[in-house]
C-alpha atoms as a PDB file:
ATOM      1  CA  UNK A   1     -29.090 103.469  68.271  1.00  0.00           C
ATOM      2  CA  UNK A   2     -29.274 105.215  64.669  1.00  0.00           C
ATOM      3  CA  UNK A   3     -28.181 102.379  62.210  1.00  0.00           C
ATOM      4  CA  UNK A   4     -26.010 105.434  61.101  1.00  0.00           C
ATOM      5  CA  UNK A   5     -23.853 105.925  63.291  1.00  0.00           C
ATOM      6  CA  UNK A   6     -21.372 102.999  62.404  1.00  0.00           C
ATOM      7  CA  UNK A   7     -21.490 104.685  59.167  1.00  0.00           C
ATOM      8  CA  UNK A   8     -20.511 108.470  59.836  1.00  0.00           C
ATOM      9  CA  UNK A   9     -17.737 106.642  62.543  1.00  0.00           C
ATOM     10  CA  UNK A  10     -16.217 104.957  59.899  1.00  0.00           C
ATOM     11  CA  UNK A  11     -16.158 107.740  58.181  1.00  0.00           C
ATOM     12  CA  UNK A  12     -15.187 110.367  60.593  1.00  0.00           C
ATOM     13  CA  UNK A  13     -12.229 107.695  61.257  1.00  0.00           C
ATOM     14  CA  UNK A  14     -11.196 108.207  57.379  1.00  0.00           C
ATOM     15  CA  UNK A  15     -11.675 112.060  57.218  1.00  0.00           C
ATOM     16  CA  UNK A  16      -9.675 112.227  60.403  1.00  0.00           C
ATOM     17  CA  UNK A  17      -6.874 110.064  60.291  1.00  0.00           C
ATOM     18  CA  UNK A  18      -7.558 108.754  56.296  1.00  0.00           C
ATOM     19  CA  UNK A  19      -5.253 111.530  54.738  1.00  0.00           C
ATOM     20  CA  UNK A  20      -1.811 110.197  56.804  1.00  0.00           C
ATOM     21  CA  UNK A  21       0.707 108.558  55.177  1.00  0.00           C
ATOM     22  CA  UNK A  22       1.530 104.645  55.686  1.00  0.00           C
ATOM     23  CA  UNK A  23       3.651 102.170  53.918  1.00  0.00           C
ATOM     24  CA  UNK A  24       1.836 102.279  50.467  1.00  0.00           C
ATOM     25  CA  UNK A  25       2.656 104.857  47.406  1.00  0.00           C
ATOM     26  CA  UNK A  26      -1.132 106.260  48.411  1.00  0.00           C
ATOM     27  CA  UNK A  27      -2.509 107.078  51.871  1.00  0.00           C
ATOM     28  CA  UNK A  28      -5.024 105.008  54.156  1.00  0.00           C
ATOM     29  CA  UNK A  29      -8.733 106.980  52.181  1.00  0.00           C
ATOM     30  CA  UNK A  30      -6.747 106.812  48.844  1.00  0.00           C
ATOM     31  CA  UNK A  31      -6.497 103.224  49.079  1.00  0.00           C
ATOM     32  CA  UNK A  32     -10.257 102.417  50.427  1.00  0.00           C
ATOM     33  CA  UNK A  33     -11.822 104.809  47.747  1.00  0.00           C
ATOM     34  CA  UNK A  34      -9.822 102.859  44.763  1.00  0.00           C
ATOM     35  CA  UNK A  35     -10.267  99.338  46.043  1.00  0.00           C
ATOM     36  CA  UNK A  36     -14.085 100.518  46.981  1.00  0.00           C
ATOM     37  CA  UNK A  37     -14.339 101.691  43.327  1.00  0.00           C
ATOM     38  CA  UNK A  38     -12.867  98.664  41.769  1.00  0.00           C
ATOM     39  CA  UNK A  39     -15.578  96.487  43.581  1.00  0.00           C
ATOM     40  CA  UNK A  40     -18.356  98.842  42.640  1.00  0.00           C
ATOM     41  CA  UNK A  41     -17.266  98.702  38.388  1.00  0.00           C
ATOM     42  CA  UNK A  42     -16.482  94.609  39.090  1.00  0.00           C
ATOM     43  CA  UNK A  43     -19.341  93.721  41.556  1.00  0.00           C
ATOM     44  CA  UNK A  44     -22.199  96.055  42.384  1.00  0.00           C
ATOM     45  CA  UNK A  45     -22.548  94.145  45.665  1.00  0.00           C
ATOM     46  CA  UNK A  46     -22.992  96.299  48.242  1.00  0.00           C
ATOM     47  CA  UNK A  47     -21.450  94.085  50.757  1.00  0.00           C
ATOM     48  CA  UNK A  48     -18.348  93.456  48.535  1.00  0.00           C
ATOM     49  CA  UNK A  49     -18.001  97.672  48.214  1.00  0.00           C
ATOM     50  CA  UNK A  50     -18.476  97.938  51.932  1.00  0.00           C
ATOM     51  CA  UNK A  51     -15.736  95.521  52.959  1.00  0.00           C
ATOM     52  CA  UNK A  52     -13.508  97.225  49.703  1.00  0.00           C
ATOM     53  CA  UNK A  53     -13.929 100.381  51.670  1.00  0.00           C
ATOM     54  CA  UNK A  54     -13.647  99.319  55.134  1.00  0.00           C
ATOM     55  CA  UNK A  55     -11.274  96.240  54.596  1.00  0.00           C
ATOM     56  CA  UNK A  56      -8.136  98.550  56.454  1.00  0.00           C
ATOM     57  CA  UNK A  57     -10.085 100.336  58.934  1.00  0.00           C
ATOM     58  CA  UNK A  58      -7.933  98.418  61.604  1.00  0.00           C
ATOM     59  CA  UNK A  59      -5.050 100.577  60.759  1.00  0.00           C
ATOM     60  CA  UNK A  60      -6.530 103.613  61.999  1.00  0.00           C
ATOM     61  CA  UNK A  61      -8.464 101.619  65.067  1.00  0.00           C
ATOM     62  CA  UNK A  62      -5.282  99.936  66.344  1.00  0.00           C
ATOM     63  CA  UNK A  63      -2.948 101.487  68.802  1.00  0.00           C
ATOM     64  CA  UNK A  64       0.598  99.903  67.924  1.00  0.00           C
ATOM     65  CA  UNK A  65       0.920 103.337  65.289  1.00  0.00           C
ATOM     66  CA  UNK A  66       1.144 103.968  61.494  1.00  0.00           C
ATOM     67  CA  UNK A  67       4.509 101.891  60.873  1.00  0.00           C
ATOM     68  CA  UNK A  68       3.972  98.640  62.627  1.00  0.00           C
ATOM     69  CA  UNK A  69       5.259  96.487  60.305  1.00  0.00           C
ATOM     70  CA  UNK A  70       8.164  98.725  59.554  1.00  0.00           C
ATOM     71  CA  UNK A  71       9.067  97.894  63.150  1.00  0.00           C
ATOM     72  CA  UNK A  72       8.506  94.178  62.752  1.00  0.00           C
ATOM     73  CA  UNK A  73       4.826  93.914  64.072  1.00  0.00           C
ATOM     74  CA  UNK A  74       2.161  92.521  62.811  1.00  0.00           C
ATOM     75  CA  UNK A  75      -0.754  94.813  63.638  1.00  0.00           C
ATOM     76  CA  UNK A  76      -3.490  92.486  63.039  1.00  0.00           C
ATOM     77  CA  UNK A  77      -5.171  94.917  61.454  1.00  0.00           C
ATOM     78  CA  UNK A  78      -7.578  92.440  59.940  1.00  0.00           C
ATOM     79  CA  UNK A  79      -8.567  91.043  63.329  1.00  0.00           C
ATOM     80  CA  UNK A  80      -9.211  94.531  64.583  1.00  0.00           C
ATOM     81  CA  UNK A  81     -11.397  95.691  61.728  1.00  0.00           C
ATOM     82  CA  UNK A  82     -13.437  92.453  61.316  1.00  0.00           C
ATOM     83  CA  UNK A  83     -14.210  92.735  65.408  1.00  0.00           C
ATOM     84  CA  UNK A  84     -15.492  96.185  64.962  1.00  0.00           C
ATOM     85  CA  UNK A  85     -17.522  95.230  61.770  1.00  0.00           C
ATOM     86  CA  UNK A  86     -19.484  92.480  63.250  1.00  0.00           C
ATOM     87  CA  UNK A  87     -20.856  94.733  65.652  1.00  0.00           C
ATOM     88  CA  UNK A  88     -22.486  97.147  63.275  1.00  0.00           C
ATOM     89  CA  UNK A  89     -22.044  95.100  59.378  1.00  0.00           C
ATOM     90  CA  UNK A  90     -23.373  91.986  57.974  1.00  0.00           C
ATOM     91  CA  UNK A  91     -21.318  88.580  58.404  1.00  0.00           C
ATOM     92  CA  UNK A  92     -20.310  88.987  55.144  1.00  0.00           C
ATOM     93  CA  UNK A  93     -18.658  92.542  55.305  1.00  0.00           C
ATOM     94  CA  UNK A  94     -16.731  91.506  58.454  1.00  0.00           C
ATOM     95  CA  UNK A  95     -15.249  87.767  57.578  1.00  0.00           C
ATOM     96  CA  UNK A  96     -14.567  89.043  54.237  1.00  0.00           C
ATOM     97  CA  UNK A  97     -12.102  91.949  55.807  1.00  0.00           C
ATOM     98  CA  UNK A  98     -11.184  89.129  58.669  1.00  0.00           C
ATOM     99  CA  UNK A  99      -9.917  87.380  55.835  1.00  0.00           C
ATOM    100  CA  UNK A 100      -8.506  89.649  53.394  1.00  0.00           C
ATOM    101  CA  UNK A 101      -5.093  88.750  54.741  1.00  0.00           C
ATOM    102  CA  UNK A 102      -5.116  85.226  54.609  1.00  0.00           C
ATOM    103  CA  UNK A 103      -6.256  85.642  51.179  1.00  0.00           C
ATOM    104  CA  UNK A 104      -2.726  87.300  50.182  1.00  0.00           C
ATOM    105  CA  UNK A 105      -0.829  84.468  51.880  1.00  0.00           C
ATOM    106  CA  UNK A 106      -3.737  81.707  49.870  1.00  0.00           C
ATOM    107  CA  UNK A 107      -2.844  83.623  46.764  1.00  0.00           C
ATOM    108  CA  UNK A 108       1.032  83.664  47.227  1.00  0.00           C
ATOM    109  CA  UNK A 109       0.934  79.525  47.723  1.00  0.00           C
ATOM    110  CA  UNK A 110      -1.159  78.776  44.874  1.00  0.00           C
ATOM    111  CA  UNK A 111      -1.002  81.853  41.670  1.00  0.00           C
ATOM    112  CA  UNK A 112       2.412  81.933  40.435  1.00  0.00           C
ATOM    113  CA  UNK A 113       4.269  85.232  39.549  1.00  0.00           C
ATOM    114  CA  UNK A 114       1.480  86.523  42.396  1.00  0.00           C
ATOM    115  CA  UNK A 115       4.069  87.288  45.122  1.00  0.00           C
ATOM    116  CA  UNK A 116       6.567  89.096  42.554  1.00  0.00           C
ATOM    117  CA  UNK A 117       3.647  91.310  41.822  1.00  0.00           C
ATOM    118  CA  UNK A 118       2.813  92.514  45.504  1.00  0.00           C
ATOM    119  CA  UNK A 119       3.858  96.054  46.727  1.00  0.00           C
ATOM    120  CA  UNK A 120       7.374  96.429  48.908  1.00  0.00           C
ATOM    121  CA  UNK A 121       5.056  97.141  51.850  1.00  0.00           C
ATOM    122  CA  UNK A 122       2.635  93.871  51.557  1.00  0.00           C
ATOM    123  CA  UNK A 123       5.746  91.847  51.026  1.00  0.00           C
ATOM    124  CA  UNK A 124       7.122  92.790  54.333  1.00  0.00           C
ATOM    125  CA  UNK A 125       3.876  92.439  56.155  1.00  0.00           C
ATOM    126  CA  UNK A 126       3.432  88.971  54.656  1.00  0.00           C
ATOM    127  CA  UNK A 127       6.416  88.000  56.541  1.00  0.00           C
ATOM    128  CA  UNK A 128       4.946  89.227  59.540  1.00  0.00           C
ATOM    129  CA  UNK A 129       1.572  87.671  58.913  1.00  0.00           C
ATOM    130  CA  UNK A 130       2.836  83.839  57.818  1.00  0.00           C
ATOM    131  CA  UNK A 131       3.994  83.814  54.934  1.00  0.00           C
ATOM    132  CA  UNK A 132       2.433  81.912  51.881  1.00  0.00           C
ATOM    133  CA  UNK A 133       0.235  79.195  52.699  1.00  0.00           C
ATOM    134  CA  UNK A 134       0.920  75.484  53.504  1.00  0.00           C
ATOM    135  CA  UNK A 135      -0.802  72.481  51.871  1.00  0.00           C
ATOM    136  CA  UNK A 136      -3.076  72.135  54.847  1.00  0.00           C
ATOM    137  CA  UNK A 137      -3.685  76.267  55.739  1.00  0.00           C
ATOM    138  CA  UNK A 138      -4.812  76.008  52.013  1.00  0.00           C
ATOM    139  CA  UNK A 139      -7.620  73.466  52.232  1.00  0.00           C
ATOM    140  CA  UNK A 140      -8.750  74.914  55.166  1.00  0.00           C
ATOM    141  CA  UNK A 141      -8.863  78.322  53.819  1.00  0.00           C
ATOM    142  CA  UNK A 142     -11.024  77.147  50.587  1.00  0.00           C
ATOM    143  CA  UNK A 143     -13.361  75.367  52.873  1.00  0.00           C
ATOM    144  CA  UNK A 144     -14.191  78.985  54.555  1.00  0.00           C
ATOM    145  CA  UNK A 145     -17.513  80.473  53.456  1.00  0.00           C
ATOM    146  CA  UNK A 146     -16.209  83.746  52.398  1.00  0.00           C
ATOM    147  CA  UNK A 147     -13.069  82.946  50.877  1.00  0.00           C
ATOM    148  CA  UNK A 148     -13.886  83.872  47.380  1.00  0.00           C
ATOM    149  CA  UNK A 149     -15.198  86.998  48.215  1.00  0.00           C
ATOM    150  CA  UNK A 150     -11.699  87.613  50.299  1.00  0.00           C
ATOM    151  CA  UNK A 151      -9.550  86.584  46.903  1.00  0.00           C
ATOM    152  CA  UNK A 152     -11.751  89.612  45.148  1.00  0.00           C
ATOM    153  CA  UNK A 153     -11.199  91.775  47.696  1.00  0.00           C
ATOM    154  CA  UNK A 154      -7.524  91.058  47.689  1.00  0.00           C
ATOM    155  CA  UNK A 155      -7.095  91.496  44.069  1.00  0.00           C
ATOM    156  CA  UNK A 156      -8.924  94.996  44.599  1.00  0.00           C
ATOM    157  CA  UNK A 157      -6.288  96.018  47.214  1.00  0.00           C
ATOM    158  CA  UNK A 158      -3.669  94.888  45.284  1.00  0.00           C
ATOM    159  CA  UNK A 159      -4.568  97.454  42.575  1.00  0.00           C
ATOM    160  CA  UNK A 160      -5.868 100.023  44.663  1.00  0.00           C
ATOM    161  CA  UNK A 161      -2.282 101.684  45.350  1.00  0.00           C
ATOM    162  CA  UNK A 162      -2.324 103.946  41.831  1.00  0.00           C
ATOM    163  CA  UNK A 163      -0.751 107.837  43.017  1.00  0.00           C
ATOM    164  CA  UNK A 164      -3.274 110.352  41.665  1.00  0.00           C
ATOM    165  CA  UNK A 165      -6.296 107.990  40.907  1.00  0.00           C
ATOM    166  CA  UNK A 166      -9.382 109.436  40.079  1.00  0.00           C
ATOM    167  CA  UNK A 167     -12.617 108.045  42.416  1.00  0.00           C
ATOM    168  CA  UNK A 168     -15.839 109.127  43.272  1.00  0.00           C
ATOM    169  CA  UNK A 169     -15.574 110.563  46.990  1.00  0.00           C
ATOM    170  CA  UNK A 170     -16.615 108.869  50.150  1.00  0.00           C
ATOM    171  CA  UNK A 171     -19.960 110.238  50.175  1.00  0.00           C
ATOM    172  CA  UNK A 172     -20.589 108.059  46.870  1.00  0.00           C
ATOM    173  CA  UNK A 173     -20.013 105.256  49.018  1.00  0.00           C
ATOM    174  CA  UNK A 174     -22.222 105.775  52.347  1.00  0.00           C
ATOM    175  CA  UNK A 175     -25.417 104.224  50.345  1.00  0.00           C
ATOM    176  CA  UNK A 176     -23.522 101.358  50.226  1.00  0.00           C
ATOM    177  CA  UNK A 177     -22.486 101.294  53.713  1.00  0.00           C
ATOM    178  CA  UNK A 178     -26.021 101.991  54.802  1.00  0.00           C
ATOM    179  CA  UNK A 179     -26.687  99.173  52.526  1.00  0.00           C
ATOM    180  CA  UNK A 180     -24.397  96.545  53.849  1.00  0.00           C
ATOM    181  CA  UNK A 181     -25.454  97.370  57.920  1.00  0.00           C
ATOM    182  CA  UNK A 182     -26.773  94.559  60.116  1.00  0.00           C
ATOM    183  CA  UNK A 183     -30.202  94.258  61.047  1.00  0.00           C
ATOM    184  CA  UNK A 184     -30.454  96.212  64.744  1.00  0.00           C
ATOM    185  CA  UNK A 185     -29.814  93.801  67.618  1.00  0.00           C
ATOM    186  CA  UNK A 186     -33.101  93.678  70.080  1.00  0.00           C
END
């Protein structure tokens, strides 16, 4: 298989169904493009831009529709778009979007003033997804080998929901993509 392919699907997936609205101010390519953006001027790390672009492919791969969680479902988005990542992405790039939810729900049990600062939309879907933290979901979550990477990515999200942003286009990012593929299975 051409190690692009999981590249132009990804995407194809953004040019296609990226523009839509959802429950944030911006829509679904807005929203990859700024948090991919913040990890390139805070990182440089490839893998870290990759998952910043990719981190909410799930919305656009699951089938439950754009307002899940305005219904009251949890669309495991994070699930969805980690399983397809591993297939085609490095460990990192996948657990670190696997995790990028649990990483809210870490950050609302432990940073004060955190949760007052999260968007309408990702304070409803926080209900849906657990709520903050316990004592014991906390430990475990810090012993996880890509936690820290999850917390950046979180805090990228977080910001990434500015109306009228100006970001380099999704082309900028497919080096980084390319760069942050999985060595071809045999």
């Amino acid at each position: 298989m051409n190690p692009e392919c999981p590249v132009t699907e990804a995407l194809r997936l953004y040019q296609e169904q990226g523009n839509k609205s959802y429950t944030e101010a911006v829509c679904q390519t807005d929203h990859a493009l700024q948090s991919a953006y913040l990890a390139e001027q805070e990182s440089g790390e490839a893998e870290l831009i990759a998952a910043a672009l990719l981190h909410d492919i799930g919305h656009m791969l699951q089938k439950l529709g754009e307002d899940a969680a305005l219904r009251g479902v949890d669309d495991k988005h994070e699930n969805i778009a980690a399983g397809w990542l591993k297939r085609h992405f490095t460990e990192r790039v996948a657990e670190t979007v696997r995790l990028h939810v649990d990483a809210k729900r870490y950050l609302c049990a432990v940073r004060p003033g955190y949760f007052e600062d999260l968007s309408e939309a990702s304070v409803r879907s926080l209900g849906l997804q657990g709520g903050p933290m316990s004592d014991a979901e906390i430990t475990a979550f810090e012993a996880l080998p890509h936690a820290q990477d999850a917390i950046k990515l979180r805090e990228w999200d977080d910001r990434a929901k500015i109306v009228g942003q100006d970001t380099p286009d999704m082309a900028h990012f497919r080096p980084y993509l390319e760069q942050a593929l999985s060595a071809p299975r045999a």
